[in-house]
C-alpha atoms as a PDB file:
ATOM      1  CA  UNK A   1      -9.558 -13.146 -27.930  1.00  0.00           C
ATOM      2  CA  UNK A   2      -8.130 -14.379 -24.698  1.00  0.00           C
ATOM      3  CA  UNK A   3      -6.828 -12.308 -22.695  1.00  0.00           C
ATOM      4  CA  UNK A   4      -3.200 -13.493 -22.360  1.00  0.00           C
ATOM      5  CA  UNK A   5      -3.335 -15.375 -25.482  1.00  0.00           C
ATOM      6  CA  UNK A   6       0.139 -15.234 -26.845  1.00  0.00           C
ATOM      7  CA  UNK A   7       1.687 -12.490 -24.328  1.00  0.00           C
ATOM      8  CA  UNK A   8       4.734 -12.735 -22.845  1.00  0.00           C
ATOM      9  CA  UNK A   9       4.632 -12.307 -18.626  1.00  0.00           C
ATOM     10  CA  UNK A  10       6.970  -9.938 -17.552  1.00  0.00           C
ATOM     11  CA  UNK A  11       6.191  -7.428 -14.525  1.00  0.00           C
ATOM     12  CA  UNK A  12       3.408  -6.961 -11.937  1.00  0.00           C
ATOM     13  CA  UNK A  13       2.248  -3.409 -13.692  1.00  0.00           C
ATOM     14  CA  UNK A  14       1.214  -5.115 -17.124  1.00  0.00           C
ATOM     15  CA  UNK A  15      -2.138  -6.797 -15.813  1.00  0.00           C
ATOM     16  CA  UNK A  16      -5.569  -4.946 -15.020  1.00  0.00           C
ATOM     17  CA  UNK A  17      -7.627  -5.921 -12.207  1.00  0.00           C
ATOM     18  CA  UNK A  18     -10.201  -7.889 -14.984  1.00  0.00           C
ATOM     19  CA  UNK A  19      -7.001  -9.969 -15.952  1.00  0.00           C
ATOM     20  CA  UNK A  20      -5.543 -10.298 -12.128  1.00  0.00           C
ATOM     21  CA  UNK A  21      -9.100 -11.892 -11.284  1.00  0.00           C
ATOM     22  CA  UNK A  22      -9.629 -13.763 -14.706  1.00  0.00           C
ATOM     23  CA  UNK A  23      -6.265 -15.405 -13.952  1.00  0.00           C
ATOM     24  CA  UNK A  24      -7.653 -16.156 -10.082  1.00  0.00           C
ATOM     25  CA  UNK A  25     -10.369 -17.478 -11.654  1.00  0.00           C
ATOM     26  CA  UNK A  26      -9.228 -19.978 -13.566  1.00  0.00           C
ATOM     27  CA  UNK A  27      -6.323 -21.231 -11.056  1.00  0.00           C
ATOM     28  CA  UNK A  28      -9.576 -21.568  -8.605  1.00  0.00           C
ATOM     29  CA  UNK A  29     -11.334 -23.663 -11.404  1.00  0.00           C
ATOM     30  CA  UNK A  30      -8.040 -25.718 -12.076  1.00  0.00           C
ATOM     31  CA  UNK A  31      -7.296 -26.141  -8.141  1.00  0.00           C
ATOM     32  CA  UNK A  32     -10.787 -27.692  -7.719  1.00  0.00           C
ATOM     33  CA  UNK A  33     -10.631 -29.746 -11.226  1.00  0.00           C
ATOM     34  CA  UNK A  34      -7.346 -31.372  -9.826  1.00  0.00           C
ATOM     35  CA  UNK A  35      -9.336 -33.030  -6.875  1.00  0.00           C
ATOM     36  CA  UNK A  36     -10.869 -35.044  -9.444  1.00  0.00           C
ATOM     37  CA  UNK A  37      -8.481 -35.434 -11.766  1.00  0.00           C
ATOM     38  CA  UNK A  38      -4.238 -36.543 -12.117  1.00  0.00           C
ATOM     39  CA  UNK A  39      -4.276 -33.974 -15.261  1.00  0.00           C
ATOM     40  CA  UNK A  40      -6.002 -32.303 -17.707  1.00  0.00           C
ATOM     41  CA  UNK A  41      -4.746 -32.464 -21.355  1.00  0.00           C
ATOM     42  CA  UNK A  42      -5.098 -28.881 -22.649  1.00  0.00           C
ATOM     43  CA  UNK A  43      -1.550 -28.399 -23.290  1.00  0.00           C
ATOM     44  CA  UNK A  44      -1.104 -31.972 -24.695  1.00  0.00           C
ATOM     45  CA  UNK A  45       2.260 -31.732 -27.335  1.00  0.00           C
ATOM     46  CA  UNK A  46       3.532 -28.046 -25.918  1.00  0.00           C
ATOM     47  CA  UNK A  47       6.673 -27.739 -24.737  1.00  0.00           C
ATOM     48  CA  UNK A  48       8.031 -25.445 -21.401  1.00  0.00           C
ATOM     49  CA  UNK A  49      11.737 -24.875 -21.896  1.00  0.00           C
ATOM     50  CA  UNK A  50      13.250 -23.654 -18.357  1.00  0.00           C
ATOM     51  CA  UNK A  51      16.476 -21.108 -18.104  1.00  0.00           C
ATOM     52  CA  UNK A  52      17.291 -20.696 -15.042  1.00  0.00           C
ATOM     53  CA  UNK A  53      20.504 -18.895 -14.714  1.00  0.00           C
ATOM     54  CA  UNK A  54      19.972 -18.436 -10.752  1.00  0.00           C
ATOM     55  CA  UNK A  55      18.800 -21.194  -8.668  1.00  0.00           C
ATOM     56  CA  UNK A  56      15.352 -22.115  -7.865  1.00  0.00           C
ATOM     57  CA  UNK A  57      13.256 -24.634  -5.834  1.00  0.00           C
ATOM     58  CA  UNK A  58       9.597 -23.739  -5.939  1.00  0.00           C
ATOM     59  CA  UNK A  59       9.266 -21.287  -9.243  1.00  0.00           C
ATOM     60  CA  UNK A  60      10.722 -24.424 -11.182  1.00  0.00           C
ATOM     61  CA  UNK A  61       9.114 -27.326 -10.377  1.00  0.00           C
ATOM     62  CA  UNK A  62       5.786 -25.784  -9.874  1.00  0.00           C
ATOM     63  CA  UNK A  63       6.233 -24.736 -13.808  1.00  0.00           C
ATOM     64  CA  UNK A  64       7.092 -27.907 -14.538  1.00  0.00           C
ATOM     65  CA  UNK A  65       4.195 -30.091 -12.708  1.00  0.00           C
ATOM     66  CA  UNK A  66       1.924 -26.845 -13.702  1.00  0.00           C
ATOM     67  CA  UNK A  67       2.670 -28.101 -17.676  1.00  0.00           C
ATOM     68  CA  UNK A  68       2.838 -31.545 -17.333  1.00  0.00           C
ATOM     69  CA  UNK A  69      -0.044 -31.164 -15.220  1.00  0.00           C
ATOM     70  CA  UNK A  70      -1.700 -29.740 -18.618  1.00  0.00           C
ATOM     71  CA  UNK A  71      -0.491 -32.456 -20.989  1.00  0.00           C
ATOM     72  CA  UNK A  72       2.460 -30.936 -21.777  1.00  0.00           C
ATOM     73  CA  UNK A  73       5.932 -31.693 -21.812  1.00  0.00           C
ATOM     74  CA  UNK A  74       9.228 -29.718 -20.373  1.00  0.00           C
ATOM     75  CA  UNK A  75      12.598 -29.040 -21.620  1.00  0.00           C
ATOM     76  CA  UNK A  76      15.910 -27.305 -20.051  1.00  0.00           C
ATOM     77  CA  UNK A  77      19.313 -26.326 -20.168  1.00  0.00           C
ATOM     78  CA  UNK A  78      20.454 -28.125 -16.683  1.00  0.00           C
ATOM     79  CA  UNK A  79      22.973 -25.791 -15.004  1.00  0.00           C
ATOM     80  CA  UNK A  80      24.595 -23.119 -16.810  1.00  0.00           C
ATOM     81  CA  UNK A  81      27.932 -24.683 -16.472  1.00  0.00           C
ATOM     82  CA  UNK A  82      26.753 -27.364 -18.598  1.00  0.00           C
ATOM     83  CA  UNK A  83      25.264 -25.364 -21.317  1.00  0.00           C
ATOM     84  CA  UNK A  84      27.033 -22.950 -23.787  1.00  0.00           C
ATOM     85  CA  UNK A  85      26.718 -19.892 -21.575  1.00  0.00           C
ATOM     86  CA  UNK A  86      29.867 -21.418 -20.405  1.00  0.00           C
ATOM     87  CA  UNK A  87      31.064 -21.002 -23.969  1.00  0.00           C
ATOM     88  CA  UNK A  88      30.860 -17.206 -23.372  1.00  0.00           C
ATOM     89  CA  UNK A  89      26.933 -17.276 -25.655  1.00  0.00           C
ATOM     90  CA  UNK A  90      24.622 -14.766 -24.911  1.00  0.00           C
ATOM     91  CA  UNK A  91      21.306 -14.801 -23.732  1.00  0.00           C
ATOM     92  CA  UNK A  92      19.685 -13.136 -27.034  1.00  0.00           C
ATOM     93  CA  UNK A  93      21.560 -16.314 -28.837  1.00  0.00           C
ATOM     94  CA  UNK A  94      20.729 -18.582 -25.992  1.00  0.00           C
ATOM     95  CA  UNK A  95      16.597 -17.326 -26.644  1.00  0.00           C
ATOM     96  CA  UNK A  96      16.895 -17.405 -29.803  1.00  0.00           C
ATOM     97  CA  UNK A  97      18.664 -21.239 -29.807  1.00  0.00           C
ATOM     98  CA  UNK A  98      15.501 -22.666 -27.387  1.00  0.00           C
ATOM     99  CA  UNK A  99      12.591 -20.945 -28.958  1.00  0.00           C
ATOM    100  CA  UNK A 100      13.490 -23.596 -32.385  1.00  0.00           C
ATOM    101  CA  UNK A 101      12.340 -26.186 -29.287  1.00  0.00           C
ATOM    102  CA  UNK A 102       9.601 -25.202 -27.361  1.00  0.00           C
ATOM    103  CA  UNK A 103       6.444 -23.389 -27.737  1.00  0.00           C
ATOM    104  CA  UNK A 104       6.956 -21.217 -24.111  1.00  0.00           C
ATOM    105  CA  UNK A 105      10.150 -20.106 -22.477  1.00  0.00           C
ATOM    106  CA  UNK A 106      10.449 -19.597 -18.282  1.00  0.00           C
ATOM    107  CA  UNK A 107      13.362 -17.309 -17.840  1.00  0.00           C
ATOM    108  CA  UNK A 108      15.380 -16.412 -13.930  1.00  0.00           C
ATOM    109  CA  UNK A 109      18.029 -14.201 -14.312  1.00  0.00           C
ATOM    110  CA  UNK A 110      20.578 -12.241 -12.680  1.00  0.00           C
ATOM    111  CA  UNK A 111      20.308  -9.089 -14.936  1.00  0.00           C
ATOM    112  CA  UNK A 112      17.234  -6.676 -14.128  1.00  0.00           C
ATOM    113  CA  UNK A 113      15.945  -5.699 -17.866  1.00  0.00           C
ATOM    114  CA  UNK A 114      16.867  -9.474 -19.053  1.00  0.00           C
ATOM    115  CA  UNK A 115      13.125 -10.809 -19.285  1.00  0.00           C
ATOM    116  CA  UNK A 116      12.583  -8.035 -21.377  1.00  0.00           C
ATOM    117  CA  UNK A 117      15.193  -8.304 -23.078  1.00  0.00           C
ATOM    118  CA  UNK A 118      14.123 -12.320 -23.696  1.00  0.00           C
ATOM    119  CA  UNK A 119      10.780 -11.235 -25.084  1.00  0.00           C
ATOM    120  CA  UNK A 120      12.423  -9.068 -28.048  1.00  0.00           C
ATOM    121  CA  UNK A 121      14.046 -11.697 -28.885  1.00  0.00           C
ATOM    122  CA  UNK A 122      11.640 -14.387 -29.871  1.00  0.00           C
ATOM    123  CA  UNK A 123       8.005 -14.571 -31.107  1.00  0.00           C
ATOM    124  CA  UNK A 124       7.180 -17.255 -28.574  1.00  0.00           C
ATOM    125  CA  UNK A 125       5.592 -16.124 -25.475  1.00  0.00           C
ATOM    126  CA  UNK A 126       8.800 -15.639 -22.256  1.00  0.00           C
ATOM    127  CA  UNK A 127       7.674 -15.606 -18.635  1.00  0.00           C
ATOM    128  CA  UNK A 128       9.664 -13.784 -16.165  1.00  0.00           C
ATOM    129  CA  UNK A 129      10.692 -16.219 -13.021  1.00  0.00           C
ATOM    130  CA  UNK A 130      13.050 -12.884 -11.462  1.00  0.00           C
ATOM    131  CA  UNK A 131      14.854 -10.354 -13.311  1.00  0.00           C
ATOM    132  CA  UNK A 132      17.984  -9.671 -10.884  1.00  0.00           C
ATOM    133  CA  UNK A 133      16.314  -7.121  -8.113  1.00  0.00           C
ATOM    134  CA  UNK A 134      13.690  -6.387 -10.625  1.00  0.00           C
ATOM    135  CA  UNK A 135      10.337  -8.593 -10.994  1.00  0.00           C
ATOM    136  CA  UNK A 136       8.777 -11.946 -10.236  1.00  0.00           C
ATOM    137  CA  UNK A 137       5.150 -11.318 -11.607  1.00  0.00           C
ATOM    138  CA  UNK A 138       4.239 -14.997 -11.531  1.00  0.00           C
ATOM    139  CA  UNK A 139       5.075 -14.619  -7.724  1.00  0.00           C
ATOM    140  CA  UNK A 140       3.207 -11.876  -7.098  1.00  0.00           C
ATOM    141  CA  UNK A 141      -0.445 -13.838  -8.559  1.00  0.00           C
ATOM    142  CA  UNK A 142       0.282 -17.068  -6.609  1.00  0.00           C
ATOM    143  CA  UNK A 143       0.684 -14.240  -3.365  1.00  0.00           C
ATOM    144  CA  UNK A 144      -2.481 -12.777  -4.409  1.00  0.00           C
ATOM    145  CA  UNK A 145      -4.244 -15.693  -4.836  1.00  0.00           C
ATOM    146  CA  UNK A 146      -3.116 -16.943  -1.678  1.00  0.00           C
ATOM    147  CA  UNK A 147      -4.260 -13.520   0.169  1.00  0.00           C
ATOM    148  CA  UNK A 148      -7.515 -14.424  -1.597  1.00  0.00           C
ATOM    149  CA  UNK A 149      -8.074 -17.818  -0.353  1.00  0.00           C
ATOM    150  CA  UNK A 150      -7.192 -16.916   3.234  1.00  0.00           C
ATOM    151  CA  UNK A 151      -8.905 -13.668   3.665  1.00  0.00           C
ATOM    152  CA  UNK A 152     -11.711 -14.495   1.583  1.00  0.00           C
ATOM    153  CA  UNK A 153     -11.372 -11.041  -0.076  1.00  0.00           C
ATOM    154  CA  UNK A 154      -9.142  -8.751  -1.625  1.00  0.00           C
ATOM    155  CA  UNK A 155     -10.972  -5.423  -0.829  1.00  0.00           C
ATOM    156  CA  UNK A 156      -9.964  -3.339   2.090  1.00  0.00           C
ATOM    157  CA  UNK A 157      -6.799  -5.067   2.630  1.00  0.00           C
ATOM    158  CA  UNK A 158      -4.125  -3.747   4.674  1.00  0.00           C
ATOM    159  CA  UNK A 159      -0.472  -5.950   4.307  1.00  0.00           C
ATOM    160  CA  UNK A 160       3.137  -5.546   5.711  1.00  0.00           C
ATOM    161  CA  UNK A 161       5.926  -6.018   3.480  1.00  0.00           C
ATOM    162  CA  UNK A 162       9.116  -7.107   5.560  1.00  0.00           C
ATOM    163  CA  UNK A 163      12.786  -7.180   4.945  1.00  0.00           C
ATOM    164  CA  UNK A 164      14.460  -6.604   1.420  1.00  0.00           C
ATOM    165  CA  UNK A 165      11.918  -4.648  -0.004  1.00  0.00           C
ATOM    166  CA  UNK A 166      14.871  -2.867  -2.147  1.00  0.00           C
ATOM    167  CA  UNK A 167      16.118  -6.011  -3.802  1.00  0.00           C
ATOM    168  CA  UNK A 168      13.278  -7.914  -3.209  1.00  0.00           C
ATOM    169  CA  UNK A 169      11.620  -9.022  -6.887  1.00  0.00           C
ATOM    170  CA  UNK A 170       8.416 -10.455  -5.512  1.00  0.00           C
ATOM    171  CA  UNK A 171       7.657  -7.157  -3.523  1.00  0.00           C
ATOM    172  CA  UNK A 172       8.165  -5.161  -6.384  1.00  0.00           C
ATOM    173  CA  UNK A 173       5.690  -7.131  -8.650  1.00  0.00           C
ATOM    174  CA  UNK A 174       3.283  -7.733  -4.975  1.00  0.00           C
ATOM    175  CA  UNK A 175       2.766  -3.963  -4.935  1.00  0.00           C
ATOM    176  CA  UNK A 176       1.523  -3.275  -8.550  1.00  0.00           C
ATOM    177  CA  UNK A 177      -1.421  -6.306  -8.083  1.00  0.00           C
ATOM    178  CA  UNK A 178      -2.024  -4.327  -4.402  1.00  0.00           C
ATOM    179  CA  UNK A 179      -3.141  -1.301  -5.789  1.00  0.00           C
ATOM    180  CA  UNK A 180      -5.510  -3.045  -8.194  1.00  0.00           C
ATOM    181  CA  UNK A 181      -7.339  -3.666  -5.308  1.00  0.00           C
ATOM    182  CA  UNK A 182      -6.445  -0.162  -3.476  1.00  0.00           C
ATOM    183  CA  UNK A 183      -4.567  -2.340  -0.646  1.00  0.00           C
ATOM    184  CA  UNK A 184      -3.142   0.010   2.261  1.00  0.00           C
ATOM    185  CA  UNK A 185       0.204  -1.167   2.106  1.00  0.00           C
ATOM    186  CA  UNK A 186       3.197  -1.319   5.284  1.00  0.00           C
ATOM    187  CA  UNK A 187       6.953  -0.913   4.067  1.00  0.00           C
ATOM    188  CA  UNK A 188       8.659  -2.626   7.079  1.00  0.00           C
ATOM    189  CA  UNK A 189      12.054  -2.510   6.081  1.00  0.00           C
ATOM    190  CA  UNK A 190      16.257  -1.164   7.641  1.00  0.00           C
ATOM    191  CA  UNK A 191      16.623   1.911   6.053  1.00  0.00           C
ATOM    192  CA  UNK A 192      19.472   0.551   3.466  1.00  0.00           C
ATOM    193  CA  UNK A 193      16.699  -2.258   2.087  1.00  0.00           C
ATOM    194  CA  UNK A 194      13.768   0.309   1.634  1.00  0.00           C
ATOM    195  CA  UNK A 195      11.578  -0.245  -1.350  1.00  0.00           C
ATOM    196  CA  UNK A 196      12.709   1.708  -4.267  1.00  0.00           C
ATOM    197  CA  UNK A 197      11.538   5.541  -4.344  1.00  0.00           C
ATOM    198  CA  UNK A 198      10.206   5.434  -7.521  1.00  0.00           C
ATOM    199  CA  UNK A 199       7.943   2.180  -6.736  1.00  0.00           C
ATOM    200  CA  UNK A 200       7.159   4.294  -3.775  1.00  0.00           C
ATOM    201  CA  UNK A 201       5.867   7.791  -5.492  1.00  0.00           C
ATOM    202  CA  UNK A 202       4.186   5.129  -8.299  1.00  0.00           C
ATOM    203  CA  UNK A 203       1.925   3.878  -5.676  1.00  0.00           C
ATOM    204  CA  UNK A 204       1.066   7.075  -3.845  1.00  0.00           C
ATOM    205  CA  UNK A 205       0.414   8.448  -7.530  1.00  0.00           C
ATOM    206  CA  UNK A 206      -1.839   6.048  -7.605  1.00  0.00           C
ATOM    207  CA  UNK A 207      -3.770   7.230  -4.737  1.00  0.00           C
ATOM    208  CA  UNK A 208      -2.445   4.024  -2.565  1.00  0.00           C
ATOM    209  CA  UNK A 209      -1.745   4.347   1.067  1.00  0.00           C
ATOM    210  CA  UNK A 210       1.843   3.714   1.876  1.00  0.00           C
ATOM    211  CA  UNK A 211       3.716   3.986   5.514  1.00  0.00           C
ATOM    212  CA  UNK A 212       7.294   3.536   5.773  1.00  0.00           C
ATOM    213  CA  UNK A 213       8.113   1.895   8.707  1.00  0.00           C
ATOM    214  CA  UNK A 214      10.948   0.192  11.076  1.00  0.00           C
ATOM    215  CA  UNK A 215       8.598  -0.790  13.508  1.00  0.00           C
ATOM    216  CA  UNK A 216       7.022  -4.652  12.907  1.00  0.00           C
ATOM    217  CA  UNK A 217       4.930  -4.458  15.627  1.00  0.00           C
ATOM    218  CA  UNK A 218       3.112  -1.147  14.513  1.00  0.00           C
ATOM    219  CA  UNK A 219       2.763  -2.814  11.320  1.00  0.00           C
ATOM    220  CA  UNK A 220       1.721  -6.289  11.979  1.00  0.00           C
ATOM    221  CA  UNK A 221      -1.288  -4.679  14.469  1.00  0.00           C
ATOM    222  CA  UNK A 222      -2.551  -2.960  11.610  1.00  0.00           C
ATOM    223  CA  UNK A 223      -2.938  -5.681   9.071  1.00  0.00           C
ATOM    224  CA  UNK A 224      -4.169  -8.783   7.910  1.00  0.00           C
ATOM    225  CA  UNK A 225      -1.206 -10.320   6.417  1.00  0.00           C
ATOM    226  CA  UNK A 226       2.087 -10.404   7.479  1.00  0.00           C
ATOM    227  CA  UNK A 227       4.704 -10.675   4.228  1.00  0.00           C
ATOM    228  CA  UNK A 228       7.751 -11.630   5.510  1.00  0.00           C
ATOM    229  CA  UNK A 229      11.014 -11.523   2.668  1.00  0.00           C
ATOM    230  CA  UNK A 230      14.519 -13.251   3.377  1.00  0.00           C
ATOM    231  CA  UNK A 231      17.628 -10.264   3.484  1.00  0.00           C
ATOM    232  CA  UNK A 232      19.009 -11.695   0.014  1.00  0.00           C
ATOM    233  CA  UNK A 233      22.856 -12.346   0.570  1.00  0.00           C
ATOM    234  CA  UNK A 234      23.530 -12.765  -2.992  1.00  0.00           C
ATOM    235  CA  UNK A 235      22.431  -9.006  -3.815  1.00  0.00           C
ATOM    236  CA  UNK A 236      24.623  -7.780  -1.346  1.00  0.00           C
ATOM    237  CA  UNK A 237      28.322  -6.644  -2.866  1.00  0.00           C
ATOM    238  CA  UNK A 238      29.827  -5.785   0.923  1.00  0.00           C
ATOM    239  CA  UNK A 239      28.974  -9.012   2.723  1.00  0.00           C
ATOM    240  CA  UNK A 240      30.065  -6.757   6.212  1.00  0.00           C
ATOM    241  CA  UNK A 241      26.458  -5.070   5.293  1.00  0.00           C
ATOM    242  CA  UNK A 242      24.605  -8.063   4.878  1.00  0.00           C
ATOM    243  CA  UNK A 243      25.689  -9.419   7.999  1.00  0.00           C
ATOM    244  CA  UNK A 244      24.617  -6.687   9.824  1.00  0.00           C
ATOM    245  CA  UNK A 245      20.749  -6.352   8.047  1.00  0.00           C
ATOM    246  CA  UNK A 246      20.633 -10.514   8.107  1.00  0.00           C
ATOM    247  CA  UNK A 247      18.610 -10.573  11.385  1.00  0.00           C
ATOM    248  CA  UNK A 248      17.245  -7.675  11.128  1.00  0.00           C
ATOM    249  CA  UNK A 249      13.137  -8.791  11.936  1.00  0.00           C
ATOM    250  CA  UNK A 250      12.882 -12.061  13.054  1.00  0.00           C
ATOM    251  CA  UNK A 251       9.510 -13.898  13.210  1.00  0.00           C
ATOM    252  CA  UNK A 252       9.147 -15.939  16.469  1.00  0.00           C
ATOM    253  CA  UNK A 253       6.152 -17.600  18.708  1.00  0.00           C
ATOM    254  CA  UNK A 254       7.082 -14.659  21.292  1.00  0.00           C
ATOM    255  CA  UNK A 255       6.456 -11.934  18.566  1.00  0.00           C
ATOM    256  CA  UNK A 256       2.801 -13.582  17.700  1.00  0.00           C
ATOM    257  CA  UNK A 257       2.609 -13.820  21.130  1.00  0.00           C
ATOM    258  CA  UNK A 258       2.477 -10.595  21.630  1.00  0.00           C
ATOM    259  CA  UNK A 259       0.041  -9.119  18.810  1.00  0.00           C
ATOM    260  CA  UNK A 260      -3.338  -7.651  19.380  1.00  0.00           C
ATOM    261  CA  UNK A 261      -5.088 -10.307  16.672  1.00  0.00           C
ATOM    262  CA  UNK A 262      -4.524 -12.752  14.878  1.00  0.00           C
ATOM    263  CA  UNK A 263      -2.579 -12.545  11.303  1.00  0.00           C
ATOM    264  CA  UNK A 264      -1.663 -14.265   8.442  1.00  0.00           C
ATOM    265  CA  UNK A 265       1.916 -14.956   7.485  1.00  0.00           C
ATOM    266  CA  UNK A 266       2.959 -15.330   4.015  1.00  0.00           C
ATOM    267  CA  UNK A 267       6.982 -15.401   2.497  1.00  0.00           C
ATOM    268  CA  UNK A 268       7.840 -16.676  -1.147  1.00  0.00           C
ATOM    269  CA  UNK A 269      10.644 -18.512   0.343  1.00  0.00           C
ATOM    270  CA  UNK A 270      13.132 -19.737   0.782  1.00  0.00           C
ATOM    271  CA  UNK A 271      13.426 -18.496   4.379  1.00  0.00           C
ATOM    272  CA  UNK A 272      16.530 -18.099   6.128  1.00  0.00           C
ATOM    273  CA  UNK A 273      16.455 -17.071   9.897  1.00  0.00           C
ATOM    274  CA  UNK A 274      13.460 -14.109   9.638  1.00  0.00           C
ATOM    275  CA  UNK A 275      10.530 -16.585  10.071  1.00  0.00           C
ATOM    276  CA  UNK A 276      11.379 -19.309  13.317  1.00  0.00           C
ATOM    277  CA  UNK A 277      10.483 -22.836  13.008  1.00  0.00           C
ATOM    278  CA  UNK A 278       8.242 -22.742  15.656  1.00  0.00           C
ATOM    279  CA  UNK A 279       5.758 -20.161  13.471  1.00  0.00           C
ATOM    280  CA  UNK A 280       4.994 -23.403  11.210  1.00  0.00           C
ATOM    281  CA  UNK A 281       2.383 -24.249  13.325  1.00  0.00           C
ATOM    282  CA  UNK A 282       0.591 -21.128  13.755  1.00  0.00           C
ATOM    283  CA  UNK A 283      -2.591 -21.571  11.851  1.00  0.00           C
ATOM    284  CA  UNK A 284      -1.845 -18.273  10.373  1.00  0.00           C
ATOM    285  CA  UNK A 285       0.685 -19.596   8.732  1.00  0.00           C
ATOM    286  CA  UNK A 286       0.036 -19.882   5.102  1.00  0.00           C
ATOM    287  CA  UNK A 287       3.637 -20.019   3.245  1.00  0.00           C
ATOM    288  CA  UNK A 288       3.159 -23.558   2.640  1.00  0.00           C
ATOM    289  CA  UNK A 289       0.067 -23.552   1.284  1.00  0.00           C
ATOM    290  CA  UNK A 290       1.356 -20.580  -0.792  1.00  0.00           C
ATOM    291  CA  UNK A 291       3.812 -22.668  -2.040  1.00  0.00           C
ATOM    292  CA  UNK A 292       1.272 -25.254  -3.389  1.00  0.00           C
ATOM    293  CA  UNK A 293      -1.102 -22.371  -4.806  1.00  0.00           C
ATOM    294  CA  UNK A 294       2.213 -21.688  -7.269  1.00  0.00           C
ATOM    295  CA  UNK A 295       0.938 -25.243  -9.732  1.00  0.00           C
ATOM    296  CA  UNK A 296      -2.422 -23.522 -10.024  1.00  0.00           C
ATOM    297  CA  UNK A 297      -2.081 -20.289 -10.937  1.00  0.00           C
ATOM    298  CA  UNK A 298       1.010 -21.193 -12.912  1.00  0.00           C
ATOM    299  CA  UNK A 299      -1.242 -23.503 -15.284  1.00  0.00           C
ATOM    300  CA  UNK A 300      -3.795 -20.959 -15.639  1.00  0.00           C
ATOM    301  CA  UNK A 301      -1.332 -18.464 -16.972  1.00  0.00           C
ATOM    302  CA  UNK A 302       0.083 -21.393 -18.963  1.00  0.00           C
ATOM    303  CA  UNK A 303      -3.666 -22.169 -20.447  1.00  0.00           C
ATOM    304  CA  UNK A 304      -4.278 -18.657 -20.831  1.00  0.00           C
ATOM    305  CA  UNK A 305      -1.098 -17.649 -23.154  1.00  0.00           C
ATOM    306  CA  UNK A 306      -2.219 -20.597 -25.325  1.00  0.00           C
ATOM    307  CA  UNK A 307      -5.679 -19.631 -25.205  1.00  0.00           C
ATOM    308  CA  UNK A 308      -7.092 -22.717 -23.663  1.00  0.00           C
ATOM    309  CA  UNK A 309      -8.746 -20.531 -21.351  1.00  0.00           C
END
């Protein structure tokens, strides 16, 4: 059988290094079919329903063209003042209300535990777009597939995470793909945004090598990639705190400048003020084309729950 035939896609630690580069694979195989091709109708009469109960630029409409890209079709709930969550419905009832429609369901949401949650509810497969502060695995293989194309390899990697690494979704899920590949991994982060402890002793249990840091130079020296995460205002309950983490590391022409080598930059977006316009045109800078890499890994995990792959 496939190997993600019929799963649901939840967090970062669920896939094995044989299904992290199975899923590479085939978004390599679909970016190169595209060059040829408008579409390809593997998916032809499925339906994506989207949920998003927080917003979303990028995770959305690259799930969107990523089905219609297959032949299928897409289905949501607009805002969630214009659907019955207003009406006080719950999200088990909400689940269970768009799985009668559609054949997949792509899930944000505020609550950490809610993609789970999703899954129990329904017999159709649920992908997890962000839990709250939890995960974003979908994320985290567009990230490694973009660290792939770049480098040109995944072994003997060494990365710097930056900024909210305690709130930060994609980080979390980043880390569990990273030690797959025994990545040595930089935690560049104020000490109130630190990655969680227990994500922390889960990595170094795993024999990965992790350094806790406050120093972005150090870091950046030592690696290859440069991960660079927004401070997330809408985590924060005292705004006085955010305020004073916003600007915390700031990614500027002078700070590039400066390094021993060159790097390359990657952030899921969107940015705010940690990564300067200016950077854009570094040819280091690979967010953009990050961005894009989203459609193709996102249809191979789409062609891969329905076994089309």
């Amino acid at each position: 059988m496939p190997i993600l035939k019929g799963k649901d896609i939840l967090h970062g630690n669920q896939f094995t290094r044989k299904d992290v580069e199975a899923i590479l694979k085939t978004a390599s195989e679909f970016e190169k079919e595209l060059k040829k091709k408008d579409a390809l109708p593997l998916l032809k009469g499925k339906i994506l329903a989207t949920l998003f109960y927080e917003p979303s630029t990028r995770t959305r409409l690259s799930f969107e063209a990523a089905i219609q890209r297959l032949g299928g079709g897409v289905i949501g709930m607009g805002s969630v003042e214009s659907s019955s969550v207003a009406k006080g419905e719950t999200l088990v009832d909400t689940i269970r209300t768009v799985s009668q429609y559609a054949d997949v369901i792509v899930l944000r949401h505020p609550r950490t535990g809610s993609a789970r949650e999703a899954a129990d509810s329904t017999p159709i497969p649920v992908i997890n777009a962000g839990d709250g502060a939890g995960q974003h695995p979908t994320q985290a293989l567009l990230d490694v597939y973009t660290i792939h194309k770049e480098i040109g390899s995944l072994k003997n990697l060494t990365i710097s995470l930056v900024g909210d690494l305690k709130y930060g979704r994609t980080v979390h899920a980043l880390v569990e793909l990273l030690s797959l590949f025994k990545a040595k991994i930089y935690l560049v982060s104020p000490g109130l945004l630190r990655m969680p402890g227990e994500i922390v002793f889960g990595l170094k249990g795993k024999g990965i090598e992790v350094v806790e840091t406050e120093d972005m130079v150090k870091a950046a020296n030592a690696s290859q990639i440069l991960y660079m995460t927004r401070i997330q205002k809408e985590r924060f309950a005292d705004l006085s705190e955010y305020e004073r983490l916003k600007g915390s590391f700031i990614l500027n022409g002078a700070f590039l400048n400066n390094l021993k080598k060159k790097i390359t930059i990657l952030h899921p977006l969107p940015r705010v003020d940690e990564i300067h316009p200016e950077v854009d045109a570094y040819p280091g800078a690979a967010y953009f084309r990050q961005m894009r890499n989203g459609v193709f890994v996102r249809m191979a995990l789409l062609a891969m729950i329905f076994g089309k792959r």
